[in-house]
C-alpha atoms as a PDB file:
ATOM      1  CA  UNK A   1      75.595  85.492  97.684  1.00  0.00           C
ATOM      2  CA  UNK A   2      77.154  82.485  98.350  1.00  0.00           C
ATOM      3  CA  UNK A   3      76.237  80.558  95.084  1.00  0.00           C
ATOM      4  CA  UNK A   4      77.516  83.233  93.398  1.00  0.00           C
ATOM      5  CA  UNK A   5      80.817  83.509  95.153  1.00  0.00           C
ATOM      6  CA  UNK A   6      81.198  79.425  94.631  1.00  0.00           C
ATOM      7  CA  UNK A   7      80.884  80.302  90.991  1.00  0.00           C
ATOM      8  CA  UNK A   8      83.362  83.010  90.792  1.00  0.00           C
ATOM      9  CA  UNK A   9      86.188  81.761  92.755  1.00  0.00           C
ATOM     10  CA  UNK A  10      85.901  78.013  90.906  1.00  0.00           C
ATOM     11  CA  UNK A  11      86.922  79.627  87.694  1.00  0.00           C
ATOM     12  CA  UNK A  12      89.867  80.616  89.221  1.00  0.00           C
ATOM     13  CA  UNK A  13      92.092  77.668  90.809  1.00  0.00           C
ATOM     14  CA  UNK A  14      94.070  80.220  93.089  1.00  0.00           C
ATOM     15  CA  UNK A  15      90.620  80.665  94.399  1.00  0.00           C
ATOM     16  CA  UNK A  16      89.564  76.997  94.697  1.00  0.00           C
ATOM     17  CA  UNK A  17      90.171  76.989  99.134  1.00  0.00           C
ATOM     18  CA  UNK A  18      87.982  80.291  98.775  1.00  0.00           C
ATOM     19  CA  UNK A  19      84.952  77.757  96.328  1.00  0.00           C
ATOM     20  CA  UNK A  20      84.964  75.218  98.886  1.00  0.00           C
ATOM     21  CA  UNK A  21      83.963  77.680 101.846  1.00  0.00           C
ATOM     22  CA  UNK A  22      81.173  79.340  99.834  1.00  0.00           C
ATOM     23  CA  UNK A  23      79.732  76.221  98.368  1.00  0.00           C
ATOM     24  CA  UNK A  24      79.672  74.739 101.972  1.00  0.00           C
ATOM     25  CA  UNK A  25      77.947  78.218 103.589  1.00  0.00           C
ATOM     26  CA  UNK A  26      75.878  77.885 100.591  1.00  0.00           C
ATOM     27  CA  UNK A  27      74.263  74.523 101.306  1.00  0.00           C
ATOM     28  CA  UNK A  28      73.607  75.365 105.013  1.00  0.00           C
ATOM     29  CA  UNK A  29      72.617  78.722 104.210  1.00  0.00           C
ATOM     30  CA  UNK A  30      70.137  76.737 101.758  1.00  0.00           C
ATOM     31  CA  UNK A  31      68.498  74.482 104.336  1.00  0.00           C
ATOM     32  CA  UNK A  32      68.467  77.632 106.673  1.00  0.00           C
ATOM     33  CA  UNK A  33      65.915  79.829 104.141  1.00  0.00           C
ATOM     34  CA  UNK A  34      64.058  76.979 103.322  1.00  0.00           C
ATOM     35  CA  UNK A  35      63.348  76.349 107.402  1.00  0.00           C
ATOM     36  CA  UNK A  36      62.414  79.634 107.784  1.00  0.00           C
ATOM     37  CA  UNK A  37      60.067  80.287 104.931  1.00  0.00           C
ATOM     38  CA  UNK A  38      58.421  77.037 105.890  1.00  0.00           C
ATOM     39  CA  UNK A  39      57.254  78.657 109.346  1.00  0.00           C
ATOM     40  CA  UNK A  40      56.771  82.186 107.737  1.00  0.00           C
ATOM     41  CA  UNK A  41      52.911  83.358 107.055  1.00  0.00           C
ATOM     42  CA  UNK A  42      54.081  85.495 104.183  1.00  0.00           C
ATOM     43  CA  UNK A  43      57.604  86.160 102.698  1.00  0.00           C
ATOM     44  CA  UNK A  44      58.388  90.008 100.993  1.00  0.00           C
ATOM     45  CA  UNK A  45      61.106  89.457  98.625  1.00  0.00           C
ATOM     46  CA  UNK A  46      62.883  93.034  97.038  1.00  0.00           C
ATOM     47  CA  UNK A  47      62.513  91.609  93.307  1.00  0.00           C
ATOM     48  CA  UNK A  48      61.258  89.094  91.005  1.00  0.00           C
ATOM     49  CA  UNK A  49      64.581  87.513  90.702  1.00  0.00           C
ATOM     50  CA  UNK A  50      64.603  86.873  94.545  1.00  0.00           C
ATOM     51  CA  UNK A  51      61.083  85.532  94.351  1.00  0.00           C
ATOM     52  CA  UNK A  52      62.230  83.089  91.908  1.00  0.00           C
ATOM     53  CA  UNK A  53      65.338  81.678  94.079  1.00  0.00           C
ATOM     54  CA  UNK A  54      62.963  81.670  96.833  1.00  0.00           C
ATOM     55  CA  UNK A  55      60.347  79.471  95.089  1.00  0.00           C
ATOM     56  CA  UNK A  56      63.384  77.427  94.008  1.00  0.00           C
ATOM     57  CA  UNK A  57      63.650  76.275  97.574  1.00  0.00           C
ATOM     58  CA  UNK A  58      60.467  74.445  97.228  1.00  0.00           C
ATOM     59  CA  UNK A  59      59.960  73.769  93.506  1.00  0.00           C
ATOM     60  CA  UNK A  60      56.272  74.345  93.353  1.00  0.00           C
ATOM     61  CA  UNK A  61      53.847  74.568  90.273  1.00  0.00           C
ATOM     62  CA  UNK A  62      53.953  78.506  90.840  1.00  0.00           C
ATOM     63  CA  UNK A  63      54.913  81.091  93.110  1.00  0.00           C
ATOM     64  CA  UNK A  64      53.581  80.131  96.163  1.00  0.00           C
ATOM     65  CA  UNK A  65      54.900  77.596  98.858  1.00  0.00           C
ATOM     66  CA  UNK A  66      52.766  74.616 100.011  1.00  0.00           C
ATOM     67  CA  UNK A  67      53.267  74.524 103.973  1.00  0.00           C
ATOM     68  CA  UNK A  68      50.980  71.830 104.515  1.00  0.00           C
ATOM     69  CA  UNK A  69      47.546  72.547 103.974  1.00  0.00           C
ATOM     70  CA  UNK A  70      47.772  76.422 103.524  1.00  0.00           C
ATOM     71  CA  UNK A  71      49.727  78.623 101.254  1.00  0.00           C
ATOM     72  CA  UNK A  72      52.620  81.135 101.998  1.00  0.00           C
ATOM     73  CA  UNK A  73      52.444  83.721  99.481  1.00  0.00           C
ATOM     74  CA  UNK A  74      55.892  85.562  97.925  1.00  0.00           C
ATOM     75  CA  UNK A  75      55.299  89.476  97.752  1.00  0.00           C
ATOM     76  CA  UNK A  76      57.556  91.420  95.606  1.00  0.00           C
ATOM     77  CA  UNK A  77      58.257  94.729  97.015  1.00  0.00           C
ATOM     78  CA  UNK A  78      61.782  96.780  95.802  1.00  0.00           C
ATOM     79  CA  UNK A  79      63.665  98.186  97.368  1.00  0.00           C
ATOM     80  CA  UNK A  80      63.744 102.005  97.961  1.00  0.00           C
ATOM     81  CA  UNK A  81      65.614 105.192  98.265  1.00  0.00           C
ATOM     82  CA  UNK A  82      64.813 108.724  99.626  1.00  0.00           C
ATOM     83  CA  UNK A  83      64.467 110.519  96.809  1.00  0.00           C
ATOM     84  CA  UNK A  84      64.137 113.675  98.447  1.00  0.00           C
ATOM     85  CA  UNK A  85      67.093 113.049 100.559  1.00  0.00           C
ATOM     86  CA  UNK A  86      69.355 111.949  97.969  1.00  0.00           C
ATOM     87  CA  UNK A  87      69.148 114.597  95.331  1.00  0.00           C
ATOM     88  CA  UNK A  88      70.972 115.485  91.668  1.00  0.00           C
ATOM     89  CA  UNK A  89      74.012 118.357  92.221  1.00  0.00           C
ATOM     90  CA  UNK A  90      72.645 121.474  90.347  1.00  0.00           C
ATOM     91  CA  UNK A  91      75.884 121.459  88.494  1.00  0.00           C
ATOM     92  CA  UNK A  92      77.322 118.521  86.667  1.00  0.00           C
ATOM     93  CA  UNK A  93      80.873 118.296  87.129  1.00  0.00           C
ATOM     94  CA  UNK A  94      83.810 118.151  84.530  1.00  0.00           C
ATOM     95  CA  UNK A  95      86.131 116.131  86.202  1.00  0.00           C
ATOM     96  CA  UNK A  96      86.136 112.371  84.586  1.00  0.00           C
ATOM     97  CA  UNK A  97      86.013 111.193  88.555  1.00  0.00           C
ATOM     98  CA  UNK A  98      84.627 107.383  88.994  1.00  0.00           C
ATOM     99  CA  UNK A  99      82.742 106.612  92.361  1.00  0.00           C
ATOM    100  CA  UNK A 100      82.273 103.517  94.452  1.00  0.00           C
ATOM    101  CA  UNK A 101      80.266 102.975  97.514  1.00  0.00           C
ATOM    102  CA  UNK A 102      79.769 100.625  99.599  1.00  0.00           C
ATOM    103  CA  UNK A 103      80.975  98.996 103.055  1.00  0.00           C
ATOM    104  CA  UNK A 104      84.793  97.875 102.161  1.00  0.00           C
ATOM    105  CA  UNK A 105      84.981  94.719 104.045  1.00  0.00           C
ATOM    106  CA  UNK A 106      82.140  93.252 101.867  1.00  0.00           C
ATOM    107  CA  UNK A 107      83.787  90.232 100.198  1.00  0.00           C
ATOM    108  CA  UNK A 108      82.172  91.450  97.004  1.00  0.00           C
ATOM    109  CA  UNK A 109      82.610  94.782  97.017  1.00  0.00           C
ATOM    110  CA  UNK A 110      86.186  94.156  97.753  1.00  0.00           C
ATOM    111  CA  UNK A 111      86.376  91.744  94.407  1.00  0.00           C
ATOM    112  CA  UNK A 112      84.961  94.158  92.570  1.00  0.00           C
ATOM    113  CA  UNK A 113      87.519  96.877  93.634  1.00  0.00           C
ATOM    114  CA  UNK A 114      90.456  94.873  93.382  1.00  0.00           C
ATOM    115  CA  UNK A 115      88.903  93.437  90.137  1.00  0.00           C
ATOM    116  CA  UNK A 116      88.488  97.040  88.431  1.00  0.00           C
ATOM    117  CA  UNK A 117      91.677  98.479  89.649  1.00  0.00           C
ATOM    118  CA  UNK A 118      93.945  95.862  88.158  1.00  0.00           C
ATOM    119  CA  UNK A 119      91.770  95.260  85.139  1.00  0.00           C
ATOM    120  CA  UNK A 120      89.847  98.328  83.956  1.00  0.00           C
ATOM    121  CA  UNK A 121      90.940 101.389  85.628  1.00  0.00           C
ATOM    122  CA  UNK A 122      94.300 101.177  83.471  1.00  0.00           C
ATOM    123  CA  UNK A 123      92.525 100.564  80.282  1.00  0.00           C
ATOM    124  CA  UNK A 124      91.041 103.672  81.313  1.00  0.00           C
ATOM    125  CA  UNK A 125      93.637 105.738  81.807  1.00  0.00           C
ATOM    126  CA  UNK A 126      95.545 104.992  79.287  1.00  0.00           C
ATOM    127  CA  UNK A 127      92.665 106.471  77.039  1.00  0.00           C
ATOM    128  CA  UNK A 128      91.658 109.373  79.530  1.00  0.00           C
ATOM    129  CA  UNK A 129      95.369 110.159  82.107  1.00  0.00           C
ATOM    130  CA  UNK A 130      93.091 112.213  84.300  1.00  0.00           C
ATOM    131  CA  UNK A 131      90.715 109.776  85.116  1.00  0.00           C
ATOM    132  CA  UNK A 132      90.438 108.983  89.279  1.00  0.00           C
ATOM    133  CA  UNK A 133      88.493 106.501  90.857  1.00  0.00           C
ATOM    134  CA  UNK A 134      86.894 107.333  94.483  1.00  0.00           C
ATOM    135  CA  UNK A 135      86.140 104.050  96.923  1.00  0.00           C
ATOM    136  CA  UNK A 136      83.868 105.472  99.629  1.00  0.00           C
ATOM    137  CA  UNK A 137      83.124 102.667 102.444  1.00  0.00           C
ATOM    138  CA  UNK A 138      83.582 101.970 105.813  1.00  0.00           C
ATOM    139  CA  UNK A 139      86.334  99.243 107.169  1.00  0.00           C
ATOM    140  CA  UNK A 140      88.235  99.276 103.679  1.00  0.00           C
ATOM    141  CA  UNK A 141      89.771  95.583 103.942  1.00  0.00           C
ATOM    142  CA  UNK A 142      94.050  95.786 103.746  1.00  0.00           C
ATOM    143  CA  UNK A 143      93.596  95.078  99.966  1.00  0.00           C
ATOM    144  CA  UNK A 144      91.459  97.716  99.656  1.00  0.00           C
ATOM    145  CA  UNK A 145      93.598  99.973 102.060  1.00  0.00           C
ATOM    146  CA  UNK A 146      96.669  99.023  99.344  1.00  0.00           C
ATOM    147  CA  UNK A 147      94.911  99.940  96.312  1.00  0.00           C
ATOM    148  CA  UNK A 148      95.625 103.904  97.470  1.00  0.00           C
ATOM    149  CA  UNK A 149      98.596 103.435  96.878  1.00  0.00           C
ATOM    150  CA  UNK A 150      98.239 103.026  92.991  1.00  0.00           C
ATOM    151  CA  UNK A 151      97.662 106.044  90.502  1.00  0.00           C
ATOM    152  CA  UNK A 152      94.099 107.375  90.440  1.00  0.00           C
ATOM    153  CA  UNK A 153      92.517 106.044  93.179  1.00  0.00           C
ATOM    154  CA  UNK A 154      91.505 107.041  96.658  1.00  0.00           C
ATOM    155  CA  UNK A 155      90.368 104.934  99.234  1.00  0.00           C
ATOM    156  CA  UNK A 156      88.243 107.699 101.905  1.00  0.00           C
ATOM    157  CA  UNK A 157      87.448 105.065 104.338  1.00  0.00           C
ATOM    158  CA  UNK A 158      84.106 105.972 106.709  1.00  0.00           C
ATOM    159  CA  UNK A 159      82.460 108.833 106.081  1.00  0.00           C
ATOM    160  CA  UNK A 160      79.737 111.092 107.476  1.00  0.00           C
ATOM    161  CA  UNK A 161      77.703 111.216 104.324  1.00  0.00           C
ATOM    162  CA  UNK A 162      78.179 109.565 100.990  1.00  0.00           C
ATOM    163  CA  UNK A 163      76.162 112.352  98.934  1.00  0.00           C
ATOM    164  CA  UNK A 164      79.231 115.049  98.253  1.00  0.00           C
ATOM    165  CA  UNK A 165      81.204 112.055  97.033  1.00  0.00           C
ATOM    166  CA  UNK A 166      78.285 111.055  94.225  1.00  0.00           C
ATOM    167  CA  UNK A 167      77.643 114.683  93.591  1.00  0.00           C
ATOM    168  CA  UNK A 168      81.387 114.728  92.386  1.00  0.00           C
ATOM    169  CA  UNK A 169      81.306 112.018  90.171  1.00  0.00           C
ATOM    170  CA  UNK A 170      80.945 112.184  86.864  1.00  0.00           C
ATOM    171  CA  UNK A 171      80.326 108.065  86.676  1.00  0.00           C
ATOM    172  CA  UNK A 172      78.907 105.773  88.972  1.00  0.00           C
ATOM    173  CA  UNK A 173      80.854 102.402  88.472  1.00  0.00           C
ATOM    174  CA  UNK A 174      78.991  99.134  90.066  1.00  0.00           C
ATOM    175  CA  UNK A 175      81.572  96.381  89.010  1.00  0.00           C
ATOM    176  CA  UNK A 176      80.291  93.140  91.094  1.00  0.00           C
ATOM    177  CA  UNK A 177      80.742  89.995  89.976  1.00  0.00           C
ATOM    178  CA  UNK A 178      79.156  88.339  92.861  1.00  0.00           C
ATOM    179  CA  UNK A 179      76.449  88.959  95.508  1.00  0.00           C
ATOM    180  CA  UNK A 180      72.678  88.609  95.400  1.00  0.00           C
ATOM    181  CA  UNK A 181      69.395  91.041  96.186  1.00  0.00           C
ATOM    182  CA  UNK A 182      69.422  94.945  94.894  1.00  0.00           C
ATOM    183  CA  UNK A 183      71.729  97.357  95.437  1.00  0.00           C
ATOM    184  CA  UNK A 184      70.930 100.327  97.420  1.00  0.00           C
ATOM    185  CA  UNK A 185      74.010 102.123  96.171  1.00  0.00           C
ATOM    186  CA  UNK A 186      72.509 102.084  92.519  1.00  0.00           C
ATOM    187  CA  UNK A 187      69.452 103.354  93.975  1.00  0.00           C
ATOM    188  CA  UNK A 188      71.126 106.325  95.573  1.00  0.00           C
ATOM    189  CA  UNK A 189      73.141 106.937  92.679  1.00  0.00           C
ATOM    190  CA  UNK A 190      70.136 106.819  90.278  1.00  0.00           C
ATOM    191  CA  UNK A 191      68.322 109.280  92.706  1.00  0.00           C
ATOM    192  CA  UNK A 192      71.670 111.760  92.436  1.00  0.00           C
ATOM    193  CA  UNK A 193      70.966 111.390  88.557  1.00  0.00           C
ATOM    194  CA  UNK A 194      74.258 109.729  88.045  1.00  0.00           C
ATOM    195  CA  UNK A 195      75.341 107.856  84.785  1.00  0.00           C
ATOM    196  CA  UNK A 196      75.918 104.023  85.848  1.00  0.00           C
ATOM    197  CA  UNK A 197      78.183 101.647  84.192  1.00  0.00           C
ATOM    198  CA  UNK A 198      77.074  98.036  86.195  1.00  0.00           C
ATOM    199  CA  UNK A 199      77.782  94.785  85.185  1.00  0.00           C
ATOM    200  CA  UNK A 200      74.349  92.516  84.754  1.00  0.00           C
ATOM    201  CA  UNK A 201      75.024  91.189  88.614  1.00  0.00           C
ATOM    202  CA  UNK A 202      75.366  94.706  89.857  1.00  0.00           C
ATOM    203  CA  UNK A 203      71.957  95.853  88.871  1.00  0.00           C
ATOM    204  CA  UNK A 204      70.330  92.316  89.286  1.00  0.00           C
ATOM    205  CA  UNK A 205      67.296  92.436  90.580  1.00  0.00           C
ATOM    206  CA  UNK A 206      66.180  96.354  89.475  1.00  0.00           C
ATOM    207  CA  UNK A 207      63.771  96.856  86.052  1.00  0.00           C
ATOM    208  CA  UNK A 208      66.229  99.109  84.387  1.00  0.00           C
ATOM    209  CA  UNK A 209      67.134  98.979  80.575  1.00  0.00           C
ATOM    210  CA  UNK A 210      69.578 101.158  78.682  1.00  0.00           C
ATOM    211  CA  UNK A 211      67.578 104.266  79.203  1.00  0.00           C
ATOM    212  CA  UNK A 212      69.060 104.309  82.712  1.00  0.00           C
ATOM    213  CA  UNK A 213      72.412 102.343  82.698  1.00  0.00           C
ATOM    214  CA  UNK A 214      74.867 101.014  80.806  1.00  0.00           C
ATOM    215  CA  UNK A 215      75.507  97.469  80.845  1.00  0.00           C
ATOM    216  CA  UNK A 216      79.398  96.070  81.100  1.00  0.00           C
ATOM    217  CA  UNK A 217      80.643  92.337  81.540  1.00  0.00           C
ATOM    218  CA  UNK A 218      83.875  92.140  80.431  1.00  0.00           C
ATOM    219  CA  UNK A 219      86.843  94.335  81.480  1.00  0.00           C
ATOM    220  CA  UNK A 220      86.854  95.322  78.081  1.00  0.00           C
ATOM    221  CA  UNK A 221      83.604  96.432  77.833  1.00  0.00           C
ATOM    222  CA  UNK A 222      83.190  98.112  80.981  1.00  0.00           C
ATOM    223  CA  UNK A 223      86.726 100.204  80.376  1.00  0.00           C
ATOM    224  CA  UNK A 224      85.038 101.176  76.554  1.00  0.00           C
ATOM    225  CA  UNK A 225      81.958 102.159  78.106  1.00  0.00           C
ATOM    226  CA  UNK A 226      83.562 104.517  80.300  1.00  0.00           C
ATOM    227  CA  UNK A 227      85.784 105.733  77.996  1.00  0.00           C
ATOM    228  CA  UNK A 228      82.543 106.761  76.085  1.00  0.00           C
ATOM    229  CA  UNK A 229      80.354 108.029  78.568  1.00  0.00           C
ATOM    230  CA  UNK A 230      83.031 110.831  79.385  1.00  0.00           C
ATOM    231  CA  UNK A 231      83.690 112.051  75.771  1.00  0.00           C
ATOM    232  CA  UNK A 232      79.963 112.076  75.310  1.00  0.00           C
ATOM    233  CA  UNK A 233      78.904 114.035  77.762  1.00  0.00           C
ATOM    234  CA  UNK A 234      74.818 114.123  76.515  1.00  0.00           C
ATOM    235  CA  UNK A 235      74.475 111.010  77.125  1.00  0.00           C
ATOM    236  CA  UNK A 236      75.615 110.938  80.669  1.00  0.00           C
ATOM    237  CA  UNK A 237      73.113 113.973  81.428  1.00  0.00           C
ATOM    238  CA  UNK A 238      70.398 111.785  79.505  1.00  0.00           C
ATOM    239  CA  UNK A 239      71.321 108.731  81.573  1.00  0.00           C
ATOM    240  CA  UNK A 240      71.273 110.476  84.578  1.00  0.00           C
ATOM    241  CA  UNK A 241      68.120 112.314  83.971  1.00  0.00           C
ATOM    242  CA  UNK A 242      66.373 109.229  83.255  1.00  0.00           C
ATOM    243  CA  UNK A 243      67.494 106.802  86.548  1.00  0.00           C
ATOM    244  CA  UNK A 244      66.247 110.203  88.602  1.00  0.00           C
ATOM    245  CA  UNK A 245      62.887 110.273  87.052  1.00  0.00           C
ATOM    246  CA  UNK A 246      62.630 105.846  87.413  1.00  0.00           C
ATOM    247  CA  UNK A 247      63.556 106.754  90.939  1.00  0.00           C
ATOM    248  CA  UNK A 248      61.142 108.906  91.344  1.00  0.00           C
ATOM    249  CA  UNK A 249      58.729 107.054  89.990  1.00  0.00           C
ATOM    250  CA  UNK A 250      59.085 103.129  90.936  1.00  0.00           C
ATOM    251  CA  UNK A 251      61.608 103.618  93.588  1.00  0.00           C
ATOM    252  CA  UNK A 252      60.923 106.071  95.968  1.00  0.00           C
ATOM    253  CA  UNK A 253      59.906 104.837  99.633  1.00  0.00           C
ATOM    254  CA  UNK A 254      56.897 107.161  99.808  1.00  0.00           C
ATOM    255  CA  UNK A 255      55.181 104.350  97.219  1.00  0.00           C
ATOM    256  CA  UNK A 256      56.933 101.700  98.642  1.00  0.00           C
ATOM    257  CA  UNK A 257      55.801 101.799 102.251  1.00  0.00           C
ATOM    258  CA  UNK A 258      52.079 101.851 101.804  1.00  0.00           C
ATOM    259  CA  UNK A 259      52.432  98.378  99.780  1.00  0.00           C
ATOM    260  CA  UNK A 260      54.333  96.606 102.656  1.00  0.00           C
ATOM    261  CA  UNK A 261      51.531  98.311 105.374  1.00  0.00           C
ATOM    262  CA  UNK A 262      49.055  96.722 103.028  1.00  0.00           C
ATOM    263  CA  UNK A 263      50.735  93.043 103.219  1.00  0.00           C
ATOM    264  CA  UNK A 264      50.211  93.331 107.666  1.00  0.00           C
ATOM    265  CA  UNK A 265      46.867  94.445 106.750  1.00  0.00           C
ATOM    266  CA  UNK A 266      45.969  91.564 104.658  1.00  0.00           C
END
């Protein structure tokens, strides 16, 4: 998280103080991993792309760590959602209402909020007035707390359960442009049977293709894919249909448990 922080905020010079921080936490953060996966016995990693930054650490032929004269193997196991907990709303709604989650204090949650009110929330209202964007999250940070204050979005601070707020949302928007691991709020929005518009960093880490999301890197692109998701409403039910049933399938923790029991066993 951050590496990919340092990269963000060094594009940006007003953001160059902010660079310097994450590339320092970065480099001790670095030595920290590689000190403790030295002295683990095994290491469970939530996706391939996390196994591979892990092996990075060590630079070995393949993917397992030399610790002297025994090997530390990587296991990949994703992470999971309750599927029967977290469940599609029997009726779709009509409203063109966007939805965030996430804890609001989150340095890259909160760039992604401030990123998509200032840059792609207009673009989509200018092309669809109604549109609102929900940010559900506990300890919104005072930017986040400000952005209320602009047209279309609410900011609903802690709440008791984050399922009426999906259930209400015709899009599920995942704009991060920094962070690392997977996302459980794509998870639980894929087990609602929400459409998702993510950029690539937002669903890093999770096998999904265009079946299941949409995929937007540019504030132009994720505005336009917004735009048409909600005048083509088919495709949002078929993208939502199909992140349920991947859910279902590769995601849910009733499959995932009995792999991590068998890594103790072994």
């Amino acid at each position: 998280m951050q590496r990919t922080a340092f990269e963000a905020d060094a594009r940006r010079p007003a953001r160059w103080h902010a660079a310097l921080y994450s590339l320092i936490q970065w480099k001790k953060l670095e030595r920290y991993e590689r000190a403790m996966c030295r002295a683990a016995d095994h290491i469970v990693v939530c996706s391939e792309a996390d196994a591979r930054a892990i092996t990075t650490l060590f630079h070995p032929p393949d993917a397992s760590l030399a610790i002297g004269k025994r090997q530390s193997k990587i296991t990949v196991i994703p992470n999971g959602v309750d599927t029967e907990f977290y469940t599609p709303a029997e009726t779709p709604r009509d409203e063109p209402q966007l939805v965030f989650t996430g804890k609001m204090d989150f340095r890259p949650n909160i760039d992604a909020m401030t990123w998509f009110a200032a840059e792609i929330l207009p673009r989509v209202r200018a092309e669809i007035p109604q549109a609102q964007l929900v940010i559900v999250g506990q300890k919104p940070a005072p930017t986040i707390r400000a952005l209320a204050r602009q047209p279309g979005i609410t900011v609903t601070g802690w709440v008791t359960d984050t399922r009426p707020y999906l259930r209400d949302a015709a899009l599920y928007v995942v704009p991060l442009r920094m962070g690392s691991g997977t996302r459980l709020k794509v998870l639980e929005a894929m087990a609602m049977g929400k459409a998702i518009v993510s950029t690539t960093r937002g669903i890093e880490g999770l096998e999904l293709t265009e079946r299941e999301v949409v995929v937007a890197d540019t504030r132009e692109e994720f505005a336009r894919a917004i735009v048409s998701l909600w005048r083509d409403s088919a495709r949002r039910r078929a993208l939502g249909q199909n992140a349920r049933t991947l859910a279902e399938a590769r995601y849910d923790w009733r499959a995932l448990v009995p792999r991590f029991e068998e890594v103790f066993r072994a």
